[in-house]
N, C-alpha and C. Protein backbone atom coordinates (compact mmCIF):
# COMPACT_ATOMS: atom_id res chain seq x y z
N UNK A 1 31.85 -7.06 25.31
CA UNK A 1 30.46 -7.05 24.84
C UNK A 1 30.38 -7.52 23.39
N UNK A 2 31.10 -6.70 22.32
CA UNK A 2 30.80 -7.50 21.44
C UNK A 2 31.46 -8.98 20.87
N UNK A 3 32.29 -9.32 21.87
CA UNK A 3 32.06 -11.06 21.29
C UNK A 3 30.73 -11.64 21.61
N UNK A 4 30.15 -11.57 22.82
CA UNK A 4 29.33 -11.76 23.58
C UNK A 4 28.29 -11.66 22.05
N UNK A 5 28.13 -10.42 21.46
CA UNK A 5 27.25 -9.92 20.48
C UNK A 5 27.73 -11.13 19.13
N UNK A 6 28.69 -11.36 19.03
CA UNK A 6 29.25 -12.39 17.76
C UNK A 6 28.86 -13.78 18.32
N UNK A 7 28.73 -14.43 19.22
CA UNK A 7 28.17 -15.56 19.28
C UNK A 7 27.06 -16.17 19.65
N UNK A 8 25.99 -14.52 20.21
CA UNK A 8 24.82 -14.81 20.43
C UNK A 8 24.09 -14.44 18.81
N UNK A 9 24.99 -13.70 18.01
CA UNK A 9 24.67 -13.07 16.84
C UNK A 9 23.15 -14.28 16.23
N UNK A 10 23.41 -15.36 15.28
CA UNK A 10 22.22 -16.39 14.94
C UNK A 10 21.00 -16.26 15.91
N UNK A 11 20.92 -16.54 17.34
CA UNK A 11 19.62 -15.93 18.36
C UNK A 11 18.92 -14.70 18.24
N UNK A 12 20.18 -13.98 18.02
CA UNK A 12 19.17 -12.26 18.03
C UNK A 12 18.68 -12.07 16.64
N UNK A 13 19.24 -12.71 15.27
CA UNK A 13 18.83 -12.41 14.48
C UNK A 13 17.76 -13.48 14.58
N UNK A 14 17.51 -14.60 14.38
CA UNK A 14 16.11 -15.30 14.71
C UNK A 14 15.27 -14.69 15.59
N UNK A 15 15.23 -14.28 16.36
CA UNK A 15 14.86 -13.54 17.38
C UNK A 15 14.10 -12.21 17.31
N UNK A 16 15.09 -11.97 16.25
CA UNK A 16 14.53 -10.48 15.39
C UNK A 16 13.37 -10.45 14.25
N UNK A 17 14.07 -11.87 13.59
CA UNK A 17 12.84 -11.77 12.73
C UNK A 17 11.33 -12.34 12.95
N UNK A 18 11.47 -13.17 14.03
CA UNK A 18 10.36 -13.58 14.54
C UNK A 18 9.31 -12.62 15.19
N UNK A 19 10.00 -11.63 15.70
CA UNK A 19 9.03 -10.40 16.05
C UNK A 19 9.04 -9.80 14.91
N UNK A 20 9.43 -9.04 14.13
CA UNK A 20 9.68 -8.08 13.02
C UNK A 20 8.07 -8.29 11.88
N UNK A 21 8.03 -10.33 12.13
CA UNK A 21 7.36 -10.68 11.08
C UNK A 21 5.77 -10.60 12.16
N UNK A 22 6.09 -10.58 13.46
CA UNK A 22 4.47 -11.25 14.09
C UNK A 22 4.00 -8.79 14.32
N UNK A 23 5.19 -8.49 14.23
CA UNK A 23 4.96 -6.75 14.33
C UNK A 23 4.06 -6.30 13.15
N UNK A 24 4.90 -6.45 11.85
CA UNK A 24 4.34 -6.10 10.60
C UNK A 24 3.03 -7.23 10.50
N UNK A 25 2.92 -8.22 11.02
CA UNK A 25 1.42 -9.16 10.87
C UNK A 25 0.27 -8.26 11.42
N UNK A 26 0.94 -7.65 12.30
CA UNK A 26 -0.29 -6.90 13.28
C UNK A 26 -0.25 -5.36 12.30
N UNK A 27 0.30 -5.18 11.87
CA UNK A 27 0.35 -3.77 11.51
C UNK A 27 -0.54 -3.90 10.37
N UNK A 28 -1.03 -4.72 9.42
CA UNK A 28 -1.30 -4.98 8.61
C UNK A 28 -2.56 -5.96 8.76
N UNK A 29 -3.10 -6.42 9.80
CA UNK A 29 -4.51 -6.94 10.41
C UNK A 29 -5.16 -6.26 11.06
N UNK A 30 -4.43 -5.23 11.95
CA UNK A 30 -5.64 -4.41 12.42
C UNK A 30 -6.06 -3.41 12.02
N UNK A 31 -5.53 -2.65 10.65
CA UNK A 31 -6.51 -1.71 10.17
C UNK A 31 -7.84 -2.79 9.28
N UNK A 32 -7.44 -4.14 9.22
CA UNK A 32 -8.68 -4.85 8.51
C UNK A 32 -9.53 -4.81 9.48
N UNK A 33 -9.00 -5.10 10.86
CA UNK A 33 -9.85 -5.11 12.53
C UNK A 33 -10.99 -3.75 12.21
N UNK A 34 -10.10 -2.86 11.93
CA UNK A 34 -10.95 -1.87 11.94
C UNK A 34 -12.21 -1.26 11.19
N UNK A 35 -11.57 -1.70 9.69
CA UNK A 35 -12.96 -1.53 8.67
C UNK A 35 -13.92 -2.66 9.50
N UNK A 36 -13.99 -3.83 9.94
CA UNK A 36 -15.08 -4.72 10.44
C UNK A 36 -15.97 -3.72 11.31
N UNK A 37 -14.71 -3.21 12.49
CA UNK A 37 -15.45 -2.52 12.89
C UNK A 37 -16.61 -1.73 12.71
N UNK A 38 -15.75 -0.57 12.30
CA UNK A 38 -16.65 0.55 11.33
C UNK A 38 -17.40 0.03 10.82
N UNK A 39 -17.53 -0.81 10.22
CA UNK A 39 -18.92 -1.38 8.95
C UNK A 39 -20.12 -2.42 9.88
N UNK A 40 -19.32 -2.82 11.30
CA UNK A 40 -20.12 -3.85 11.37
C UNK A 40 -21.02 -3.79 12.73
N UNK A 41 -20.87 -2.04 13.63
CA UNK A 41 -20.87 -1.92 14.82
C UNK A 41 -21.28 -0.76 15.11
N UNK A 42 -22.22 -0.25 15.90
CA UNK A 42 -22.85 0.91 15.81
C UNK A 42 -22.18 1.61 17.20
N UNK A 43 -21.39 1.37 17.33
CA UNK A 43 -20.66 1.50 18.75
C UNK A 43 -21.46 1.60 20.35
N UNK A 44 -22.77 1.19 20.44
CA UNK A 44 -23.61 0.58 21.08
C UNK A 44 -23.47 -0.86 21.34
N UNK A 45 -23.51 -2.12 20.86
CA UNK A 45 -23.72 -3.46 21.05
C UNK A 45 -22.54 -4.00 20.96
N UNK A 46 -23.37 -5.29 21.46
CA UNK A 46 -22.11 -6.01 21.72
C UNK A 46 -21.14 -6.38 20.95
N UNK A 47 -21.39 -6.58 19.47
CA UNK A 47 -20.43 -6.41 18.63
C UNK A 47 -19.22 -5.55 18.61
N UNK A 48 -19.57 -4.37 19.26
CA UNK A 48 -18.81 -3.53 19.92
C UNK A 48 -17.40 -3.60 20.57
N UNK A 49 -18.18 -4.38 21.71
CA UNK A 49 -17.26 -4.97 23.19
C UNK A 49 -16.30 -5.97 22.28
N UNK A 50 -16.63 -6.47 21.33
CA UNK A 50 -15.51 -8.00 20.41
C UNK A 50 -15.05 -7.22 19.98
N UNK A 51 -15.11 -6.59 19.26
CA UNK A 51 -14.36 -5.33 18.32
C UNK A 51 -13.12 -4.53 19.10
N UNK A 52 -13.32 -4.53 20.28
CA UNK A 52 -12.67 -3.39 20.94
C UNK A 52 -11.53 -4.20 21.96
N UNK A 53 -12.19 -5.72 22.79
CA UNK A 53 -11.52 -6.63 23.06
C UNK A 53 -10.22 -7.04 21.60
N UNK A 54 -10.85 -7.76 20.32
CA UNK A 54 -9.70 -7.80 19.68
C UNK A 54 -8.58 -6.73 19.64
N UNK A 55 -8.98 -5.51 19.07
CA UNK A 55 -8.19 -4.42 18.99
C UNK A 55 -7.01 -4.51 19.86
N UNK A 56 -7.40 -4.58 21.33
CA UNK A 56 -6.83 -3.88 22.30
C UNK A 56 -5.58 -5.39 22.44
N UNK A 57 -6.45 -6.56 22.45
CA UNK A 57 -5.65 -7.45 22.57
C UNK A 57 -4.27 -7.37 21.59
N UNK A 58 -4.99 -7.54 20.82
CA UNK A 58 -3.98 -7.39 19.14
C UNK A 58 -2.81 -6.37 19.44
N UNK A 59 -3.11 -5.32 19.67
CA UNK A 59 -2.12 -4.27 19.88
C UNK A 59 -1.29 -4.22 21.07
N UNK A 60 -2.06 -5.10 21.86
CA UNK A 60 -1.24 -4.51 23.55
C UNK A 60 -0.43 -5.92 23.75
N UNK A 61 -0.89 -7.20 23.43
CA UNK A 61 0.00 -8.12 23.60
C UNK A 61 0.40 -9.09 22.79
N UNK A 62 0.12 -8.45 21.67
CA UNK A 62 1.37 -9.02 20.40
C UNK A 62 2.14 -8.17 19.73
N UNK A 63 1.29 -6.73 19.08
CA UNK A 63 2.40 -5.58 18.48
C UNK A 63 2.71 -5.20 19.19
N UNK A 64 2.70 -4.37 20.02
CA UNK A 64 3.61 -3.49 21.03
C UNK A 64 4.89 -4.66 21.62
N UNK A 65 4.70 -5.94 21.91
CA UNK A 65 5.41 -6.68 22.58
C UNK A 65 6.93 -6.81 21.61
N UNK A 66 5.72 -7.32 20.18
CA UNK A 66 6.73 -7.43 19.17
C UNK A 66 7.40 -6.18 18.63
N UNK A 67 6.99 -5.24 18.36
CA UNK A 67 7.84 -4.01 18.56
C UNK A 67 8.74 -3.55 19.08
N UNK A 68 8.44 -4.07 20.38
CA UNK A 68 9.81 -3.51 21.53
C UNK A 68 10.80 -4.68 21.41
N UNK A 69 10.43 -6.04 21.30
CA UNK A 69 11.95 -6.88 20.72
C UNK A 69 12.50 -6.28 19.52
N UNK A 70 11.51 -6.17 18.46
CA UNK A 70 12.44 -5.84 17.28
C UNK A 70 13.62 -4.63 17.63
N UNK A 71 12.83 -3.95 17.91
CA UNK A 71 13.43 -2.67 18.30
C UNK A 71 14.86 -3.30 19.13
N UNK A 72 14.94 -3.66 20.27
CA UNK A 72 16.00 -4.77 21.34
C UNK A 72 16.94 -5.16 20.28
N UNK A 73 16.21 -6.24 19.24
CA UNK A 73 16.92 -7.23 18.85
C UNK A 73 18.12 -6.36 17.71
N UNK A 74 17.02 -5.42 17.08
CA UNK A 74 17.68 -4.63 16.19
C UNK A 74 18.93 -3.90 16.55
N UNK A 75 18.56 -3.31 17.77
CA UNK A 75 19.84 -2.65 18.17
C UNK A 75 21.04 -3.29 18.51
N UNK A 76 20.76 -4.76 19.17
CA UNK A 76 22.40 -5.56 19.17
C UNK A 76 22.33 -6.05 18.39
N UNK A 77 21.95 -6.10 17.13
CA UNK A 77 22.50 -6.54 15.85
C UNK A 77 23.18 -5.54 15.39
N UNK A 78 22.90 -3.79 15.65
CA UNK A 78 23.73 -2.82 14.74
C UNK A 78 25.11 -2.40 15.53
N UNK A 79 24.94 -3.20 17.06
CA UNK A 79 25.88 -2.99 17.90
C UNK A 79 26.83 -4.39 17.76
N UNK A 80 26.76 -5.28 17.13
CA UNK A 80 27.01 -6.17 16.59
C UNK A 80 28.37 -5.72 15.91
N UNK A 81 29.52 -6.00 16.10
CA UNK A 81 31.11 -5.74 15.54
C UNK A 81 30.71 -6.09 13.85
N UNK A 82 31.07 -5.23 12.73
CA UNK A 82 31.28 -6.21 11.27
C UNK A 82 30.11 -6.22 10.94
N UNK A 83 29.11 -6.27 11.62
CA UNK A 83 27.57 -6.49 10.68
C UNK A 83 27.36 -5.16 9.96
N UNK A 84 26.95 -4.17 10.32
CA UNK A 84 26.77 -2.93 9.77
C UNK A 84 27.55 -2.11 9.40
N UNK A 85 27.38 -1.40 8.34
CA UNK A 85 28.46 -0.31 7.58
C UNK A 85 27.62 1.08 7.63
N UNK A 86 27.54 1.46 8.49
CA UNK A 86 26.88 3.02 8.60
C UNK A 86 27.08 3.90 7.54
N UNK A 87 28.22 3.58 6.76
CA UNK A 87 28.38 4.34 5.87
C UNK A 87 27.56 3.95 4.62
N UNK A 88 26.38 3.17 4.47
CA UNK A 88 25.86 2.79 3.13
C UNK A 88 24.42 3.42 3.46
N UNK A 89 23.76 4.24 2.75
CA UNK A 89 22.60 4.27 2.69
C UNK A 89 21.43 3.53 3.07
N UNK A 90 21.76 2.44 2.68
CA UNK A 90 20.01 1.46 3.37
C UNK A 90 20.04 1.21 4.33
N UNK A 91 21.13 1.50 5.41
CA UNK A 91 21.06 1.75 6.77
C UNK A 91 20.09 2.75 7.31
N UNK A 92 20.35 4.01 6.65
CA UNK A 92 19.60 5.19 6.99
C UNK A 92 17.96 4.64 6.49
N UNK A 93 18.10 4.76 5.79
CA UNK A 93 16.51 4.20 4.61
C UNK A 93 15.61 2.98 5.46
N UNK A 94 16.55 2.11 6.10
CA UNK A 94 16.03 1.12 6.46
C UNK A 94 15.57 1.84 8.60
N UNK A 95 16.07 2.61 8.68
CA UNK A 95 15.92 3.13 10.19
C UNK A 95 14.60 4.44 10.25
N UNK A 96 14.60 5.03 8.74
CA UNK A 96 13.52 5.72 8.35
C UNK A 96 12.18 4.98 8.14
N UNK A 97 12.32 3.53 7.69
CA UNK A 97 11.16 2.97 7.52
C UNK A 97 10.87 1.94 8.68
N UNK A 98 11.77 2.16 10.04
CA UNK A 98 11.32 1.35 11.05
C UNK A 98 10.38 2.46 12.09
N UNK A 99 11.24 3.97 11.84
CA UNK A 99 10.72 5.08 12.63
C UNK A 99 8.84 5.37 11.73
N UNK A 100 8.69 5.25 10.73
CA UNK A 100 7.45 4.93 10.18
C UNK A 100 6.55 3.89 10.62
N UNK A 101 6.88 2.52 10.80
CA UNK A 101 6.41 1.67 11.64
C UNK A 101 6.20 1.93 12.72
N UNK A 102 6.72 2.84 13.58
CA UNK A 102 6.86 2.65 15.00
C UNK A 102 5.63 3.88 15.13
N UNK A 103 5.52 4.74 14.23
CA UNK A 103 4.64 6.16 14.07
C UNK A 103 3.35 5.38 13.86
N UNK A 104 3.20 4.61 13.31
CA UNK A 104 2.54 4.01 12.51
C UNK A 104 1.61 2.92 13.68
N UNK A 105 2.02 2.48 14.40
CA UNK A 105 1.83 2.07 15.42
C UNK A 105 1.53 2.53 16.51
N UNK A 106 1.84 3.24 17.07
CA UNK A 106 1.30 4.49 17.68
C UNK A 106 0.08 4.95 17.69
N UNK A 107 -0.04 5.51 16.11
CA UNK A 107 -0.85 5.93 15.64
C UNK A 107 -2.70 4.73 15.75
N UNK A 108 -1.88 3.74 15.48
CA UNK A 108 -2.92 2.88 15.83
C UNK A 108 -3.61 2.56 17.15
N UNK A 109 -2.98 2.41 17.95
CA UNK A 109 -3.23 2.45 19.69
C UNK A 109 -3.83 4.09 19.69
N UNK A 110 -4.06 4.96 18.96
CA UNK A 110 -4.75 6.33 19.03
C UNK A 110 -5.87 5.90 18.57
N UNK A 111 -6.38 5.33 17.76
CA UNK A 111 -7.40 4.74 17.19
C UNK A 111 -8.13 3.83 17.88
N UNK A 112 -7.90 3.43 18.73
CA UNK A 112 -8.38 1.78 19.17
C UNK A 112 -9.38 2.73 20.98
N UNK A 113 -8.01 4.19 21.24
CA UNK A 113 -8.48 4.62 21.94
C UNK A 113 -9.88 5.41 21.68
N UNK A 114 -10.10 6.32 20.70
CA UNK A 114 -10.90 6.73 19.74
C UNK A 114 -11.96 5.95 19.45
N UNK A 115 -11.95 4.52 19.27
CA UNK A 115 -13.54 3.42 19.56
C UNK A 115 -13.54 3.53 20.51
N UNK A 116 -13.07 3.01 21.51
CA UNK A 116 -13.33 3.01 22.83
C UNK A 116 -13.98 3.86 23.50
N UNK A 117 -14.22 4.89 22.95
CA UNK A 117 -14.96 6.23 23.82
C UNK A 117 -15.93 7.04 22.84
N UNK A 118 -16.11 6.10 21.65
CA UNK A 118 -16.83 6.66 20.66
C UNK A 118 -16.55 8.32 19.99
N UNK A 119 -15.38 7.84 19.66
CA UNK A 119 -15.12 8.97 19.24
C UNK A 119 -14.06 9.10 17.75
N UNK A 120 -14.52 8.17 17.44
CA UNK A 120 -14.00 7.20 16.00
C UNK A 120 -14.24 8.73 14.81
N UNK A 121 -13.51 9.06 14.03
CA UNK A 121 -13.32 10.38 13.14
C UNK A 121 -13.10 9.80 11.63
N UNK A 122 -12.74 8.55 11.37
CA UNK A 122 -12.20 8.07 10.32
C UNK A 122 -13.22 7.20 9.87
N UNK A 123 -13.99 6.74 8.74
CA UNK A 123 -14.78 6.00 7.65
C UNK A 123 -13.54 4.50 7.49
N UNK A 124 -14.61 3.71 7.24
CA UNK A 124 -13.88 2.44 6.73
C UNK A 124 -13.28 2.60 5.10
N UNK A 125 -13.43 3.58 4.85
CA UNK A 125 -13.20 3.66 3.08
C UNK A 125 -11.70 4.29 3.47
N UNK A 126 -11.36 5.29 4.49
CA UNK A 126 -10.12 5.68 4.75
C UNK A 126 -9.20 4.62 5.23
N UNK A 127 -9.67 3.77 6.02
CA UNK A 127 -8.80 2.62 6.75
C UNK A 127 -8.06 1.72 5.50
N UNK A 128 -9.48 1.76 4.74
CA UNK A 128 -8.73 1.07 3.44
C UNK A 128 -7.76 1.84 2.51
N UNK A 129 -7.53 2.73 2.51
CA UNK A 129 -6.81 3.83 2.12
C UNK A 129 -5.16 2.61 2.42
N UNK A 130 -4.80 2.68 3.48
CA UNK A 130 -3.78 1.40 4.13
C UNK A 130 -3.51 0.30 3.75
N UNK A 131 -4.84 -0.50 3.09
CA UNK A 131 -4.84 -1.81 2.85
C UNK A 131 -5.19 -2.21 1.74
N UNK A 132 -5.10 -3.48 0.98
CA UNK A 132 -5.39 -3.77 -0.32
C UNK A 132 -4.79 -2.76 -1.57
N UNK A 133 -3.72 -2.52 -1.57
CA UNK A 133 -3.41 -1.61 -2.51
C UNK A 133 -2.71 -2.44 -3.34
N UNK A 134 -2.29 -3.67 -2.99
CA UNK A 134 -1.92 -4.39 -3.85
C UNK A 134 -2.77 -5.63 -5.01
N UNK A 135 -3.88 -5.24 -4.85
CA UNK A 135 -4.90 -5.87 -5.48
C UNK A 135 -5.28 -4.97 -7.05
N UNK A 136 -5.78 -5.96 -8.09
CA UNK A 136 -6.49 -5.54 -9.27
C UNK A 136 -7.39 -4.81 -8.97
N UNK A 137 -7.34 -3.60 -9.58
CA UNK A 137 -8.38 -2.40 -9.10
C UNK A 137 -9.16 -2.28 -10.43
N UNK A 138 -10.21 -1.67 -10.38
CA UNK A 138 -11.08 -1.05 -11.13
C UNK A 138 -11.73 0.40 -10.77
N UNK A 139 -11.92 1.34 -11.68
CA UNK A 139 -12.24 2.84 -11.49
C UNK A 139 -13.76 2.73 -11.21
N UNK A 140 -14.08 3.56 -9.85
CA UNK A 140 -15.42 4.40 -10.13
C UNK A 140 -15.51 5.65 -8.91
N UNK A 141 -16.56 5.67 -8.83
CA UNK A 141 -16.63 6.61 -7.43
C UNK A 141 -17.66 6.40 -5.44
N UNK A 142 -17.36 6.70 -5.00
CA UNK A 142 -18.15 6.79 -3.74
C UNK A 142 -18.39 7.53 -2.79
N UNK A 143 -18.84 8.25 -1.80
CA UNK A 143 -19.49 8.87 -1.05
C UNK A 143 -19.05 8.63 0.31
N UNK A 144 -18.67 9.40 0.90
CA UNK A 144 -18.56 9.37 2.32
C UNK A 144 -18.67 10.00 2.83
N UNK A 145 -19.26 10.48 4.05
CA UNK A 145 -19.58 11.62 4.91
C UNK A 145 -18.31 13.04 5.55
N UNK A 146 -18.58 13.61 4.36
CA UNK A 146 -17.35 15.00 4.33
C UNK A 146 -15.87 14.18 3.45
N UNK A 147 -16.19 13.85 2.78
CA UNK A 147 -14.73 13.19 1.32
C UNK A 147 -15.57 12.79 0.33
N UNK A 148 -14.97 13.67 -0.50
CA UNK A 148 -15.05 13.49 -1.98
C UNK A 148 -13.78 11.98 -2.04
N UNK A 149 -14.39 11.02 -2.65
CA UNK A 149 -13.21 9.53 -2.64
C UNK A 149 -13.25 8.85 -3.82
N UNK A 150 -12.40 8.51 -4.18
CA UNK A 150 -12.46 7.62 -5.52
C UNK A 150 -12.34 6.31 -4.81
N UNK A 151 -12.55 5.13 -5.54
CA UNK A 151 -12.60 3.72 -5.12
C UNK A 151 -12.23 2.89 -6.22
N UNK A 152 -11.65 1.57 -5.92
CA UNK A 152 -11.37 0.98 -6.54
C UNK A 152 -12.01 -0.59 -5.79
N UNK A 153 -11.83 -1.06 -6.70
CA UNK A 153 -12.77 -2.63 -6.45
C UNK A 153 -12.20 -3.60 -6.64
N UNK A 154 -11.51 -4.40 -6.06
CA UNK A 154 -10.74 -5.40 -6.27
C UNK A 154 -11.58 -6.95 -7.35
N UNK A 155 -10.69 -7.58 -7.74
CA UNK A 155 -11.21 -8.44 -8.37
C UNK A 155 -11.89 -9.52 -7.32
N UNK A 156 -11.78 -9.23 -5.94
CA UNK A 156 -12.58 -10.23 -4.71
C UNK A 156 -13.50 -9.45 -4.54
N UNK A 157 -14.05 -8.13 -5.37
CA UNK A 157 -15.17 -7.39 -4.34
C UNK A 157 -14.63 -6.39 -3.46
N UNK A 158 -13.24 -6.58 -3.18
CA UNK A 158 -12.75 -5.68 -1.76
C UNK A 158 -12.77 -4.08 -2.52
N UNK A 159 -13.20 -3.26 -1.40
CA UNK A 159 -13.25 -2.04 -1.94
C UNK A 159 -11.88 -1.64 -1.37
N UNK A 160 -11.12 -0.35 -2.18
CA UNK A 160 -10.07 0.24 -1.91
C UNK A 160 -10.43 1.39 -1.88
N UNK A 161 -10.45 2.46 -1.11
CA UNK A 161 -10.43 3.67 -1.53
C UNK A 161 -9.45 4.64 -1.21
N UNK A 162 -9.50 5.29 -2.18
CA UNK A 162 -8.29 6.82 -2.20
C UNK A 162 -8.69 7.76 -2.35
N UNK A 163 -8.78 8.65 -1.41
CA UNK A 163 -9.06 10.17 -1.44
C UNK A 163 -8.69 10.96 -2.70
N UNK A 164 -9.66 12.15 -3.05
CA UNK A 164 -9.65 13.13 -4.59
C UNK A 164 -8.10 13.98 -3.97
């Protein structure tokens, strides 16, 4: 098995990163999916039905797909003879922040179920909580139904917000 693993080695790692990158694409577009939502859909109309079509698409046949290769690809790479040293830390670190992704994901397909039946619990100011954190912020405050929230305002207008 593992020669087999040493000369397919270049495939699985291409292989790997090609999902890894279209996984984290999705992980990181559909909480934007979602503020549209929230902001743009009274969970009545048809705006609705697009909202809930993307979601489901997005999640069910590109992340989840890409998830479960990474996951595949990852494992015969660590089963891979010589590639990995279990004994170094960013092994562990790096398997802690895939088990976060994978929570993380999850967690999202809980959400998508949650529109779907109108039963959505979370504000678009929280979703952003996730996103844009890497943007020029500016201080003030905002309002949301049961959170006290601070906000920040990106230099595009994008609002960020973070809970008190």
């Amino acid at each position: 098995m593992g020669d087999i693993l040493i000369v397919l080695y270049p495939w699985i790692k291409s292989l790997h990163l090609i999902s890894v990158i279209s996984w984290m694409a999705g992980l990181f577009y559909l909480p934007r999916i979602f503020v549209y939502h929230v902001e743009r859909s009274d969970g009545k109309d048809q705006i609705n039905e697009v909202f809930l079509i993307m979601e489901k698409k997005l999640h069910s046949f590109i992340m989840t797909p890409a998830m479960i290769v990474s996951w595949i690809c990852g494992f015969l790479l660590a089963a891979t003879p010589g590639i990995i040293d279990f004994s170094h830390m960013w092994v562990w670190v790096k398997l802690l922040a895939i088990i976060a992704m994978t929570l993380f994901n999850i967690w999202l397909g809980l959400k998508i179920s949650d529109f779907k039946t109108n039963n959505n619990s979370i504000c678009s100011t929280e979703i952003l909580t996730f996103i844009d954190l890497n943007k020029k912020f500016h201080y003030g405050k905002i309002s949301c139904p049961g959170y006290k929230l601070q906000y920040y305002i990106a230099s595009e207008g994008t609002r960020c917000l973070l809970k008190n």
